[in-house]
C-alpha atoms as a PDB file:
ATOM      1  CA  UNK A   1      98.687 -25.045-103.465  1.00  0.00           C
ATOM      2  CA  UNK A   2      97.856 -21.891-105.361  1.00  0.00           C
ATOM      3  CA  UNK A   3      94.553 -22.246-104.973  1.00  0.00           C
ATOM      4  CA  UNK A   4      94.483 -23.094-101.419  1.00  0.00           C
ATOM      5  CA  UNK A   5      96.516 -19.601-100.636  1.00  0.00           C
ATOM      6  CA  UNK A   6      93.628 -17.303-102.718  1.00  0.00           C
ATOM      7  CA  UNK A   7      91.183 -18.673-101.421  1.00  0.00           C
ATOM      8  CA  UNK A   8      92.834 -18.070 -97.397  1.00  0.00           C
ATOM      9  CA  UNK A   9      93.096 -14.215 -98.741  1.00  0.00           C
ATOM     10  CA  UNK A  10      89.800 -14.076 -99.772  1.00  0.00           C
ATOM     11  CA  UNK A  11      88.685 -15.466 -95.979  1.00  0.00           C
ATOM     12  CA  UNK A  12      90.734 -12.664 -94.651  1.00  0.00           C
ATOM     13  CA  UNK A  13      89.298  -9.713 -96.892  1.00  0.00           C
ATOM     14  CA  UNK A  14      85.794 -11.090 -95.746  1.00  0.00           C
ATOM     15  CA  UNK A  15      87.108 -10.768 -92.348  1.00  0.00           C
ATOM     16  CA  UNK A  16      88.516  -7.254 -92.266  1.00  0.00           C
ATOM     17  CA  UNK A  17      85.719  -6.286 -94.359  1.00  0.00           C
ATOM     18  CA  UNK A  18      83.627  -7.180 -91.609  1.00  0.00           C
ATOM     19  CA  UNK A  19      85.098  -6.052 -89.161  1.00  0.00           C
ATOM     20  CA  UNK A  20      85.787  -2.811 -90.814  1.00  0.00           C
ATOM     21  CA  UNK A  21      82.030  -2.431 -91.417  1.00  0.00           C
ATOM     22  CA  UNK A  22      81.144  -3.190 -87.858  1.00  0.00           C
ATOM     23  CA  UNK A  23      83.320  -0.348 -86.692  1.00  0.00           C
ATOM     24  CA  UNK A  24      82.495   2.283 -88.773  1.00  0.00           C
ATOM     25  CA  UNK A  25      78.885   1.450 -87.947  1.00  0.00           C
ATOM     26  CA  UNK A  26      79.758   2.187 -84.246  1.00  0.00           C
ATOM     27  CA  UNK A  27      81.283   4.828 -85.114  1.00  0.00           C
ATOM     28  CA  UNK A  28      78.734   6.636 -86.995  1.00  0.00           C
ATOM     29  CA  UNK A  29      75.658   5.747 -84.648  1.00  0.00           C
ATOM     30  CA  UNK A  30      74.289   8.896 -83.359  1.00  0.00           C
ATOM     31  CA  UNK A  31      74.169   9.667 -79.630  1.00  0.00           C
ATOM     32  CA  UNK A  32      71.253   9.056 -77.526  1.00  0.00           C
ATOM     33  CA  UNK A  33      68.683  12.383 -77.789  1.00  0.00           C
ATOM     34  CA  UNK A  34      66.900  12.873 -73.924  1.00  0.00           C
ATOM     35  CA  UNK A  35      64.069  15.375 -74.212  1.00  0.00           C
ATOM     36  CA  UNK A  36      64.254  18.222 -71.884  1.00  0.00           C
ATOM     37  CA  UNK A  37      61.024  17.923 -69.702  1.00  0.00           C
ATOM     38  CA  UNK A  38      58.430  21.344 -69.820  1.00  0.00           C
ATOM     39  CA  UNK A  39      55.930  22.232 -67.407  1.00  0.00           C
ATOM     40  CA  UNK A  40      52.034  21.513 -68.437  1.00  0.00           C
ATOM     41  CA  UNK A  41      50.190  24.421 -66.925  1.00  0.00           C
ATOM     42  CA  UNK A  42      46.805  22.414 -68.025  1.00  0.00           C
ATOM     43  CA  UNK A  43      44.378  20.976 -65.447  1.00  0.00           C
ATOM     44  CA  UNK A  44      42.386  21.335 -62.357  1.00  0.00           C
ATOM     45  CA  UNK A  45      44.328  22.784 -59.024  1.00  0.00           C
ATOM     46  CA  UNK A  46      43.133  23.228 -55.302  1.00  0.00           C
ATOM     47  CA  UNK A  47      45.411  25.034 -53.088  1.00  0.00           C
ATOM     48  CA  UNK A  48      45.502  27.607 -49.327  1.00  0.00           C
ATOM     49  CA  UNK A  49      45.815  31.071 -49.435  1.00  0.00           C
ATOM     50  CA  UNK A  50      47.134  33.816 -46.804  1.00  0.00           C
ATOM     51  CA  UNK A  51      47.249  37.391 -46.796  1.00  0.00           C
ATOM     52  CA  UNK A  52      46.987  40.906 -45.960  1.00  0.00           C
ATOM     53  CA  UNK A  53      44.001  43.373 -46.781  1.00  0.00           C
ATOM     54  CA  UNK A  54      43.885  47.345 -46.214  1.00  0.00           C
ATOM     55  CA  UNK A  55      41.684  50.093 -47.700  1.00  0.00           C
ATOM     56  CA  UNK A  56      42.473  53.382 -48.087  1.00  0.00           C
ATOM     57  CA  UNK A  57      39.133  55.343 -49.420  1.00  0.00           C
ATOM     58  CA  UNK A  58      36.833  54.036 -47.366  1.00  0.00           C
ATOM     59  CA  UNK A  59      34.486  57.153 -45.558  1.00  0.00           C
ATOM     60  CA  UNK A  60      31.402  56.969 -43.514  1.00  0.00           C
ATOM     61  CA  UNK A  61      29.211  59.847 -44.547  1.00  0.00           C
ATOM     62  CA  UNK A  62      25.914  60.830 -42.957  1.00  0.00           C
ATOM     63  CA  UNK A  63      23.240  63.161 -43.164  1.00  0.00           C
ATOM     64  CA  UNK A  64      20.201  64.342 -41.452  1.00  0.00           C
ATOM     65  CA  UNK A  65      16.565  63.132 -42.716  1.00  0.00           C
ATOM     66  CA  UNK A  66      14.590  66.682 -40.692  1.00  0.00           C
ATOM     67  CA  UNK A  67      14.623  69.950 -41.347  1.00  0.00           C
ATOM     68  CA  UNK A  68      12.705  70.273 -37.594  1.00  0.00           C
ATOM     69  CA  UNK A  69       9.262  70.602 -39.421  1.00  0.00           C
ATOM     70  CA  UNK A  70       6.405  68.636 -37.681  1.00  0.00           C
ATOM     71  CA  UNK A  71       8.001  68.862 -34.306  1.00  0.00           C
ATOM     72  CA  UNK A  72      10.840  66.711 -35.229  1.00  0.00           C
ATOM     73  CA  UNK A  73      14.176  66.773 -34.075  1.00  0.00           C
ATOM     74  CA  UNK A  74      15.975  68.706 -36.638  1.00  0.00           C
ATOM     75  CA  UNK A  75      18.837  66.190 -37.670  1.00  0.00           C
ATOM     76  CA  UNK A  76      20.294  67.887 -41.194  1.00  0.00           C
ATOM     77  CA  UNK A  77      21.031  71.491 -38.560  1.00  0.00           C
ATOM     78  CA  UNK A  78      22.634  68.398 -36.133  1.00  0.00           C
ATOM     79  CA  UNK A  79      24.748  67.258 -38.842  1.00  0.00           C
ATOM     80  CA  UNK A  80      25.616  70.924 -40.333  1.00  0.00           C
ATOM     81  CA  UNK A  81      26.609  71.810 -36.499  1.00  0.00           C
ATOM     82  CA  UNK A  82      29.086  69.451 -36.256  1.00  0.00           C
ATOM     83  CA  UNK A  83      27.532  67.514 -33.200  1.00  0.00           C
ATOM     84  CA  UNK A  84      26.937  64.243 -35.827  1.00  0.00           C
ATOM     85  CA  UNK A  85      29.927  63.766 -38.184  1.00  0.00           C
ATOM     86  CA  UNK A  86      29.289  64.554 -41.698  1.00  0.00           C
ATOM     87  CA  UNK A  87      32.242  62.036 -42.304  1.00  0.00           C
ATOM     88  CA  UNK A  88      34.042  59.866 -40.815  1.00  0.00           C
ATOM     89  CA  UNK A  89      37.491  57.684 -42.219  1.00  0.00           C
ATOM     90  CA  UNK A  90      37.142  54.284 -42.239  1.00  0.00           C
ATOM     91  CA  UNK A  91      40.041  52.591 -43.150  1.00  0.00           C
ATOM     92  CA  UNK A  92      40.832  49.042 -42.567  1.00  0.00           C
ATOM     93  CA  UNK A  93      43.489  46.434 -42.238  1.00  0.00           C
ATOM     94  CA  UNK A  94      44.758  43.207 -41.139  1.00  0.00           C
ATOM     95  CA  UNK A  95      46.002  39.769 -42.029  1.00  0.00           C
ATOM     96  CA  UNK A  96      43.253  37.288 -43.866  1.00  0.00           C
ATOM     97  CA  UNK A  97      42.908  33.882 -42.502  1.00  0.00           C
ATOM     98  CA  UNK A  98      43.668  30.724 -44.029  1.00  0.00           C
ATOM     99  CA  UNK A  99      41.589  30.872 -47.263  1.00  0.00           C
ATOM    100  CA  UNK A 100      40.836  28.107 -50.273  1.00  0.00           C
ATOM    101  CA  UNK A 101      40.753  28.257 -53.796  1.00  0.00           C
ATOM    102  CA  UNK A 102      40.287  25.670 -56.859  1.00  0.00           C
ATOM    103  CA  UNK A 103      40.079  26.523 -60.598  1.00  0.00           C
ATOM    104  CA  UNK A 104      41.115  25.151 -63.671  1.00  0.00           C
ATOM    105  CA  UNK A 105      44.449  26.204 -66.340  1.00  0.00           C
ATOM    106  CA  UNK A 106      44.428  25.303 -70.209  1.00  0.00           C
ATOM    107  CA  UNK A 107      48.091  25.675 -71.920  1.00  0.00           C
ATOM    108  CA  UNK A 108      47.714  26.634 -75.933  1.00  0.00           C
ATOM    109  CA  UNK A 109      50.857  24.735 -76.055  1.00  0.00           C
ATOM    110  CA  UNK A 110      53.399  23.492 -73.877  1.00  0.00           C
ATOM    111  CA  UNK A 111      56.468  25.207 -72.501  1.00  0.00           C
ATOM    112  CA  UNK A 112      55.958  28.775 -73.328  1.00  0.00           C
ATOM    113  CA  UNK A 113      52.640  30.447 -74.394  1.00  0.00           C
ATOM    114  CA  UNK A 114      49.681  31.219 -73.422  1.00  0.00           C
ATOM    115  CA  UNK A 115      47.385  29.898 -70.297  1.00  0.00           C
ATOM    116  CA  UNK A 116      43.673  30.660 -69.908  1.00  0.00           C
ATOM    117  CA  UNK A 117      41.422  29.638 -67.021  1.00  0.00           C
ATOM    118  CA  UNK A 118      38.749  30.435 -64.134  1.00  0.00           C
ATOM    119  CA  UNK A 119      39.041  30.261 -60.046  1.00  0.00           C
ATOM    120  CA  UNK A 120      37.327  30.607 -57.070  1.00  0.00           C
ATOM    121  CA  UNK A 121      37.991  31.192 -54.061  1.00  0.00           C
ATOM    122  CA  UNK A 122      36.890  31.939 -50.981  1.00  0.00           C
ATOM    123  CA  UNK A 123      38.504  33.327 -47.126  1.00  0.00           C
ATOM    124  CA  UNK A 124      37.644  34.350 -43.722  1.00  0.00           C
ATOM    125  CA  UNK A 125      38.691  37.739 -43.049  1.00  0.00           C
ATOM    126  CA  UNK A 126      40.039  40.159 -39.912  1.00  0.00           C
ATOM    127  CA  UNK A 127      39.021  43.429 -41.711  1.00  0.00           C
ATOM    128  CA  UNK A 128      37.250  45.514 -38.435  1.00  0.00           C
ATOM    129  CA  UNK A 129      37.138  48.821 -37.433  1.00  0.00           C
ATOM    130  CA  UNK A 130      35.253  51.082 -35.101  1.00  0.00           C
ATOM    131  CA  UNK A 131      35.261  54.788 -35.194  1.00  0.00           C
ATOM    132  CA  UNK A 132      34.247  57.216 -32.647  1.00  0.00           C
ATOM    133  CA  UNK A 133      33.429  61.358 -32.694  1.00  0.00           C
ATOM    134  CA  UNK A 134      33.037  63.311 -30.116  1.00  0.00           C
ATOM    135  CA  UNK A 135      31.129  66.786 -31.198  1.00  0.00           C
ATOM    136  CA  UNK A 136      33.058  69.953 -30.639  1.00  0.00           C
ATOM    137  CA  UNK A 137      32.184  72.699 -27.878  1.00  0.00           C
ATOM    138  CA  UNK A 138      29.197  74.987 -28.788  1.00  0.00           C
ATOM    139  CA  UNK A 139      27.875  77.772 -27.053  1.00  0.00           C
ATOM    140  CA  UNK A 140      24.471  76.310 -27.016  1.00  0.00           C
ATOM    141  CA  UNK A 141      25.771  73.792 -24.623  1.00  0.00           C
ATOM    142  CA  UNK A 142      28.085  75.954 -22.639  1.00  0.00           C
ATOM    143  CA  UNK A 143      30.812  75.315 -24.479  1.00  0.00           C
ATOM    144  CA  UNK A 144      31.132  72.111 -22.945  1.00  0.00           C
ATOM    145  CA  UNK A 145      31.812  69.189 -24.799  1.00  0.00           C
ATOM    146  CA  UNK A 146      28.762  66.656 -25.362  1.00  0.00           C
ATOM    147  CA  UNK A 147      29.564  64.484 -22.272  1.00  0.00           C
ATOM    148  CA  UNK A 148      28.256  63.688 -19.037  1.00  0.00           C
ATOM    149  CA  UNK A 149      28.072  66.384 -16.096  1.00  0.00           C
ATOM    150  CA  UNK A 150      31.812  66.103 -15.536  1.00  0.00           C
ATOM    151  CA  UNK A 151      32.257  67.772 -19.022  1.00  0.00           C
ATOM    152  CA  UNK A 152      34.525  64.899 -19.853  1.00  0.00           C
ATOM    153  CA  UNK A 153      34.679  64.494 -23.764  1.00  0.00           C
ATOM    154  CA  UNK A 154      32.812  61.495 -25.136  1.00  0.00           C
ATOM    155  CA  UNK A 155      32.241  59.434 -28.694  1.00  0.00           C
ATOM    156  CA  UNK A 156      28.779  60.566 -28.773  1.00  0.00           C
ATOM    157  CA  UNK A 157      28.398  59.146 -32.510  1.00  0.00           C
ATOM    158  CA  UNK A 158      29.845  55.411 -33.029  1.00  0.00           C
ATOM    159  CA  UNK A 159      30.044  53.363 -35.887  1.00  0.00           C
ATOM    160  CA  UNK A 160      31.511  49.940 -36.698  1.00  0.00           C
ATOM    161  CA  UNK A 161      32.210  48.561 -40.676  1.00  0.00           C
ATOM    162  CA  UNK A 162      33.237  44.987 -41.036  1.00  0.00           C
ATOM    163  CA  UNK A 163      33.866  42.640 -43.547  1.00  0.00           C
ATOM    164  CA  UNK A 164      33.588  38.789 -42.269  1.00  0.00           C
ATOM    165  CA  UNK A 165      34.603  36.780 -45.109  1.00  0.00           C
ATOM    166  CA  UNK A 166      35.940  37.704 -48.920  1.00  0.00           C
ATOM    167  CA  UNK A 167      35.540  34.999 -51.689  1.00  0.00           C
ATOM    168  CA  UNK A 168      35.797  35.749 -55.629  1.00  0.00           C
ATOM    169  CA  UNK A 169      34.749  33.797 -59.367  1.00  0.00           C
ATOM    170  CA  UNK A 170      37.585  35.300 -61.365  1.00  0.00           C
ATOM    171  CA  UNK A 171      39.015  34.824 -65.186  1.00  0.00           C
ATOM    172  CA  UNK A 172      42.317  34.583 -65.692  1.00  0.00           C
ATOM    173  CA  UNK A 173      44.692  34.982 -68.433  1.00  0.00           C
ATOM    174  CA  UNK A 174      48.673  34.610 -68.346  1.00  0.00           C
ATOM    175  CA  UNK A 175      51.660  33.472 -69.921  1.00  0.00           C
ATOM    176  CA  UNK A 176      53.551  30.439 -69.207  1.00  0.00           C
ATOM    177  CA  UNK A 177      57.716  30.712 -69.469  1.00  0.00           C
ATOM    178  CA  UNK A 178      58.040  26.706 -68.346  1.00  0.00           C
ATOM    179  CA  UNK A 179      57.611  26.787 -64.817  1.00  0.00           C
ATOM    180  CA  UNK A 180      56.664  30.551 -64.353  1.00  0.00           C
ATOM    181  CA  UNK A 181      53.352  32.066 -64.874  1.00  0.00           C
ATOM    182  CA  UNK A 182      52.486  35.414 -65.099  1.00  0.00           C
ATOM    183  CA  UNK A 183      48.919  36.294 -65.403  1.00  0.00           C
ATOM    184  CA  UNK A 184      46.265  39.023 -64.802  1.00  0.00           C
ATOM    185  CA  UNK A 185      43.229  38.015 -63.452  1.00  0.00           C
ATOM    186  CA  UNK A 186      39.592  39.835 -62.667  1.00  0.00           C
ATOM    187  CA  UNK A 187      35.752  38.686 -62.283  1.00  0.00           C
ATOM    188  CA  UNK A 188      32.678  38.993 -59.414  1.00  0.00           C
ATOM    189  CA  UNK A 189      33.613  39.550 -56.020  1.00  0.00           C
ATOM    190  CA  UNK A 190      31.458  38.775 -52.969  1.00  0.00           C
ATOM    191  CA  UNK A 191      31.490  39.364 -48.963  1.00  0.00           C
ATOM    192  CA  UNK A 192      29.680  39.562 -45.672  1.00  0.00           C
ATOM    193  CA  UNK A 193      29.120  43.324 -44.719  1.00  0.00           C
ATOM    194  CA  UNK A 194      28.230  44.313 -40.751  1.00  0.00           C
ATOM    195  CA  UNK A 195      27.566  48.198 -40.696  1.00  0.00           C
ATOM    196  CA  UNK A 196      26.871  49.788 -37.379  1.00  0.00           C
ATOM    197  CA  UNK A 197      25.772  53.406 -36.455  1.00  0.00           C
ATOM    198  CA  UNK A 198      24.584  54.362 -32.685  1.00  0.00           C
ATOM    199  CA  UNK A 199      24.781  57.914 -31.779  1.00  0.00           C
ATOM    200  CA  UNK A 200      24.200  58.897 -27.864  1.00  0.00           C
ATOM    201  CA  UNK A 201      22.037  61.536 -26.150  1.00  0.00           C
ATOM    202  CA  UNK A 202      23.742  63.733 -24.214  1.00  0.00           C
ATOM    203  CA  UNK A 203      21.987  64.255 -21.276  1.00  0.00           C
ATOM    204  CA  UNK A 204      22.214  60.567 -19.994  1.00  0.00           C
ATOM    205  CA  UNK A 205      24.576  58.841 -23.140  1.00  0.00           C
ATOM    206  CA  UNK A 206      22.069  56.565 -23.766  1.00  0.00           C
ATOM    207  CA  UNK A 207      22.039  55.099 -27.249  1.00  0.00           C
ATOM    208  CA  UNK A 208      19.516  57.796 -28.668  1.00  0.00           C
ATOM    209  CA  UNK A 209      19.550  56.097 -32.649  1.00  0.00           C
ATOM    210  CA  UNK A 210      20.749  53.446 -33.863  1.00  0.00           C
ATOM    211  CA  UNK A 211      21.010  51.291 -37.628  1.00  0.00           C
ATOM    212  CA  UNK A 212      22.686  48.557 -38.787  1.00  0.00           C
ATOM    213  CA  UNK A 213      23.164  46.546 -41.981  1.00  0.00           C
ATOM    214  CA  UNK A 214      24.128  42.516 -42.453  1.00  0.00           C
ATOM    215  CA  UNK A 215      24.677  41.436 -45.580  1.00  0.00           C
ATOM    216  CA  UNK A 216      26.196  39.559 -48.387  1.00  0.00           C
ATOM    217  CA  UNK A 217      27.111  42.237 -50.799  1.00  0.00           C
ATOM    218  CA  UNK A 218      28.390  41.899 -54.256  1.00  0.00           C
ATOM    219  CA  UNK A 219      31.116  43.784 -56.567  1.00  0.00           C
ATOM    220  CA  UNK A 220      34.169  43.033 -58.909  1.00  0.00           C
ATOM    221  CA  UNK A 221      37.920  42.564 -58.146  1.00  0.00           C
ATOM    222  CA  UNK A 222      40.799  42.390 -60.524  1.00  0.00           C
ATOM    223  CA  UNK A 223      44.720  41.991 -60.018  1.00  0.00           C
ATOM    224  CA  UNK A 224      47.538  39.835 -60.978  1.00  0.00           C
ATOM    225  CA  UNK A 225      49.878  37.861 -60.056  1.00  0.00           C
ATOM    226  CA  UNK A 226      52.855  35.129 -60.560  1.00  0.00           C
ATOM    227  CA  UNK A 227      52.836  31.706 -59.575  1.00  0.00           C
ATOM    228  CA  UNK A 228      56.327  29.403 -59.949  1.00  0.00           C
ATOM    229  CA  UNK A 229      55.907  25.292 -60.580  1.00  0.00           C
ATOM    230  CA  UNK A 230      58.720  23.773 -57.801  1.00  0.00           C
ATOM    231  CA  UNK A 231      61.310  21.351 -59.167  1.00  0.00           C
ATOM    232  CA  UNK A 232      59.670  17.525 -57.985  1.00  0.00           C
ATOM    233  CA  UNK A 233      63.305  17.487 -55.768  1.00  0.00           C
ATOM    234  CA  UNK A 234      62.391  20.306 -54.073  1.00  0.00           C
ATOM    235  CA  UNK A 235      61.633  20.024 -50.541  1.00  0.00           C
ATOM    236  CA  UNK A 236      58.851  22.335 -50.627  1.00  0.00           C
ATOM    237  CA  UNK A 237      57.361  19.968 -53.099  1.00  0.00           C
ATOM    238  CA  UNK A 238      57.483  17.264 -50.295  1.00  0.00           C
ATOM    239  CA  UNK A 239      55.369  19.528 -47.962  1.00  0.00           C
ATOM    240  CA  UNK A 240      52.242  18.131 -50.104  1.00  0.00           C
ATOM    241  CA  UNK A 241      49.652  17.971 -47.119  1.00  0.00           C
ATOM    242  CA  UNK A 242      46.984  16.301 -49.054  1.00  0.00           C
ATOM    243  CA  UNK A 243      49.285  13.166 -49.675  1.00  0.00           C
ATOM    244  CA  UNK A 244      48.260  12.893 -46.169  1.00  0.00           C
ATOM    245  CA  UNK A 245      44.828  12.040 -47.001  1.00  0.00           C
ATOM    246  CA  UNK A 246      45.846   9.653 -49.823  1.00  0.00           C
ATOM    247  CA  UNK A 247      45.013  12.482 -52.628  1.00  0.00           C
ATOM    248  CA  UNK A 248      48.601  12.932 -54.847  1.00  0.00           C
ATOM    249  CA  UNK A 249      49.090  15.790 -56.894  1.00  0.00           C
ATOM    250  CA  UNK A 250      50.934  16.284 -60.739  1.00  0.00           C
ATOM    251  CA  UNK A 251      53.170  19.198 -59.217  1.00  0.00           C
ATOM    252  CA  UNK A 252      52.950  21.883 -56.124  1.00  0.00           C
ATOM    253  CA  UNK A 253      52.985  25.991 -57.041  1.00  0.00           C
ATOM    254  CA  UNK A 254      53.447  28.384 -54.567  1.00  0.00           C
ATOM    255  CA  UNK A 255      52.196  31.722 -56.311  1.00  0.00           C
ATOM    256  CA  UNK A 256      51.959  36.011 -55.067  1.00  0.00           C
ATOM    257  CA  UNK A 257      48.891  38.071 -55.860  1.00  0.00           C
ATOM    258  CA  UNK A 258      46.959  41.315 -55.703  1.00  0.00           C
ATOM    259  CA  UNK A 259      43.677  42.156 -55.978  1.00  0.00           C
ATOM    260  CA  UNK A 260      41.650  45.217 -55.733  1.00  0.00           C
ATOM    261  CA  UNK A 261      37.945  44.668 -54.574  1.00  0.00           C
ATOM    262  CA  UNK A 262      34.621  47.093 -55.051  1.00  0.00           C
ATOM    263  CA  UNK A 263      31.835  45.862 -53.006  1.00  0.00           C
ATOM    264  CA  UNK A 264      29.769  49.274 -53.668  1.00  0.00           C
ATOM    265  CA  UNK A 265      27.755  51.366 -50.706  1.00  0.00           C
ATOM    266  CA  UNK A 266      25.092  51.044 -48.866  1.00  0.00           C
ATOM    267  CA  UNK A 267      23.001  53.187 -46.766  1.00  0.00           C
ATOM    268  CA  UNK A 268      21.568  52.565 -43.736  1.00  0.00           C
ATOM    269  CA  UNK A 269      19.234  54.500 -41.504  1.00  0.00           C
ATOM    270  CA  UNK A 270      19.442  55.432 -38.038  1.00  0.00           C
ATOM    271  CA  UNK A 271      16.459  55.998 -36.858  1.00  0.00           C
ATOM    272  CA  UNK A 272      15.582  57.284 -33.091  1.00  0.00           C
ATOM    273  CA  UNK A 273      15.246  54.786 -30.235  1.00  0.00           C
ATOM    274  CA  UNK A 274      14.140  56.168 -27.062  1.00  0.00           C
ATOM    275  CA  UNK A 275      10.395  56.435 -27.072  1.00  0.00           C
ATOM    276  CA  UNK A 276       9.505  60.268 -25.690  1.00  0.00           C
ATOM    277  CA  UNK A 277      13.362  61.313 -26.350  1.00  0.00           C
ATOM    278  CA  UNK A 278      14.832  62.548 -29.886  1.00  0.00           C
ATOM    279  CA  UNK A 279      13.069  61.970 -32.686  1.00  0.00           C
ATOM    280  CA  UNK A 280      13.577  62.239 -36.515  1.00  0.00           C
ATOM    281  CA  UNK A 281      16.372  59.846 -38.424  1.00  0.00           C
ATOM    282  CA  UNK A 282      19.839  60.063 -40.150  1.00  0.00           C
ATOM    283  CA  UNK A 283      21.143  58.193 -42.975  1.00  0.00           C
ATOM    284  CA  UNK A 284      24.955  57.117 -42.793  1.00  0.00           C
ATOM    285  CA  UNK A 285      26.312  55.498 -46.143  1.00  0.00           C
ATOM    286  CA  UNK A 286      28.887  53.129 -45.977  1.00  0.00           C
ATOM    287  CA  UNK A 287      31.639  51.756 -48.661  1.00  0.00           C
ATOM    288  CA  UNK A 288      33.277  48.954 -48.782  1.00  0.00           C
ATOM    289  CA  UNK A 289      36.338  48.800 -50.540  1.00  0.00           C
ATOM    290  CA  UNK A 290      40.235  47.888 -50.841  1.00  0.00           C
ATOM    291  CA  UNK A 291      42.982  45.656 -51.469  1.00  0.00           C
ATOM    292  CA  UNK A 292      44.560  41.962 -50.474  1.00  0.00           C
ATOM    293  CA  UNK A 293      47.885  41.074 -50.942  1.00  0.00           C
ATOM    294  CA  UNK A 294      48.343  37.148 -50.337  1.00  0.00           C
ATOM    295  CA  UNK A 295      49.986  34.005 -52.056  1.00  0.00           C
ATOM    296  CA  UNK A 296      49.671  30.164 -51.292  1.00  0.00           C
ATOM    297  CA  UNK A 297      50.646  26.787 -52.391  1.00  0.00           C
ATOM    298  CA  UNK A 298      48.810  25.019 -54.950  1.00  0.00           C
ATOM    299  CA  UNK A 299      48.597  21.673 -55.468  1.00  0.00           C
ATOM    300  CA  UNK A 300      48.060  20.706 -59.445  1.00  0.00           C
ATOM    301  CA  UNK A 301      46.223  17.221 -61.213  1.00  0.00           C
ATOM    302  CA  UNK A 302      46.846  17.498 -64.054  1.00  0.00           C
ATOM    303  CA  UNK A 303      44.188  17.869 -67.468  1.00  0.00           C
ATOM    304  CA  UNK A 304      41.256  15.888 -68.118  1.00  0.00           C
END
């Protein structure tokens, strides 16, 4: 009988023991760890761009090519007279069409740090402006205004600067905090140039020179900007156009930048049209040069 009882308490120890063993293991198991998710800046985008460019320094200076030696009309006393325009302003502005751009990011490490990469891009532009001078009353003339026989005041001297499209190969260099990137950015800069100059005669207003230049001219550009990775629930995020054409993207950015282009001068001569009327030539120099303000979405695909 005694033996039966010790060897019932030992079943129960066992028991306990077990079960004592099984709770404190419960107990003691550590809670699940979830990794907060960071933002890879790394890999190839493609995204739309809209803006707004201006330019404030741009001037349209010209100069006569005679002194009136070998009978020719004597264009540099024209231009000193005030009845061509040593200068004119130029300025620009206007919004910038829908433009494209594509490049490629590389993260030195995730989440926060540093983000190197290149992009091009490329935009139609609205960036037109035409400028007209009338030359000022000189006894010579009667003190009349160049004009027509009413001695109404006319834009004798008219010139028109253009630029048709604006597209860049830039470098930039930024740093990520998660899903914000702020980043400086500069490289070559390229655009089509239309440069007009058509001055009048006086007697009749027909177009007495005339010179143009259309080109692609080159320069540089540099700015900055920020761009900000949306949350996947974001609606904005939904708004992925290119899902349209089966194509799904990693992640959408919208991003803000500036840039300040140079695309250098260029002269271009104006050189008499009317055979038997003035003769002789002018050279008016042109500069193109200014600033875009725009931002975008961007649509992300992640690394190689």
């Amino acid at each position: 009988m005694l033996k039966k009882l010790l060897q019932i308490a030992a079943s129960g120890c066992l028991v306990a023991g077990a079960a004592s063993a099984a709770d404190l293991s419960l107990r003691a198991a550590p809670p699940a760890f979830t990794a907060i998710p960071v933002f890879a800046w790394t890999g190839f985008y493609a995204g739309t761009l809209t803006g707004y460019g201006f330019s404030d320094r741009q001037t349209i200076r010209t100069t006569g090519n005679n002194d009136g030696s070998g009978g020719l009309t004597n264009t540099q006393l024209n231009v000193a007279q005030g009845r061509r325009p040593p200068f004119i302003r130029s300025e620009q502005e206007g919004l910038t069409s829908l433009g494209v751009n594509v490049g490629y990011d590389y993260q030195l490490r995730p989440g926060a740090g540093l983000v190197i990469g290149a992009a091009t891009d490329f935009a139609l532009t609205n960036l037109d402006r035409r400028r007209g001078y009338a030359s000022p009353a000189q006894a010579a003339y009667g003190f009349n205004p160049d004009g027509d026989d009413r001695g109404e005041r006319q834009a004798l001297s008219n010139f028109r600067q253009r630029l048709g499209y604006f597209g860049t190969v830039r470098g930039r260099v930024g740093y990520a905090f998660d899903r914000l990137l702020v980043y400086g950015t500069g490289g070559f800069a390229y655009g089509e140039v239309d440069y007009r100059a058509a001055f009048l005669r006086t007697t009749d207003l027909a177009v007495a020179y005339a010179g143009r230049f259309n080109r692609i001219e080159t320069g540089y550009v540099y700015g900055g900007g920020v761009e900000y990775a949306l949350p996947t629930d974001s609606f904005l995020s939904k708004l992925n156009v290119l899902s349209l054409l089966g194509i799904q993207s990693a992640a959408v950015t919208v991003k803000a930048e500036y840039l300040r282009y140079d695309l250098g001068s260029r002269n271009v001569l104006v050189s008499a049209q009317i055979p038997g009327g003035p003769t002789g030539s002018y050279t008016s120099r042109f500069t193109t040069e200014g600033s875009i303000v725009r931002g975008g979405f961007t649509y992300r695909f992640g690394g190689l």
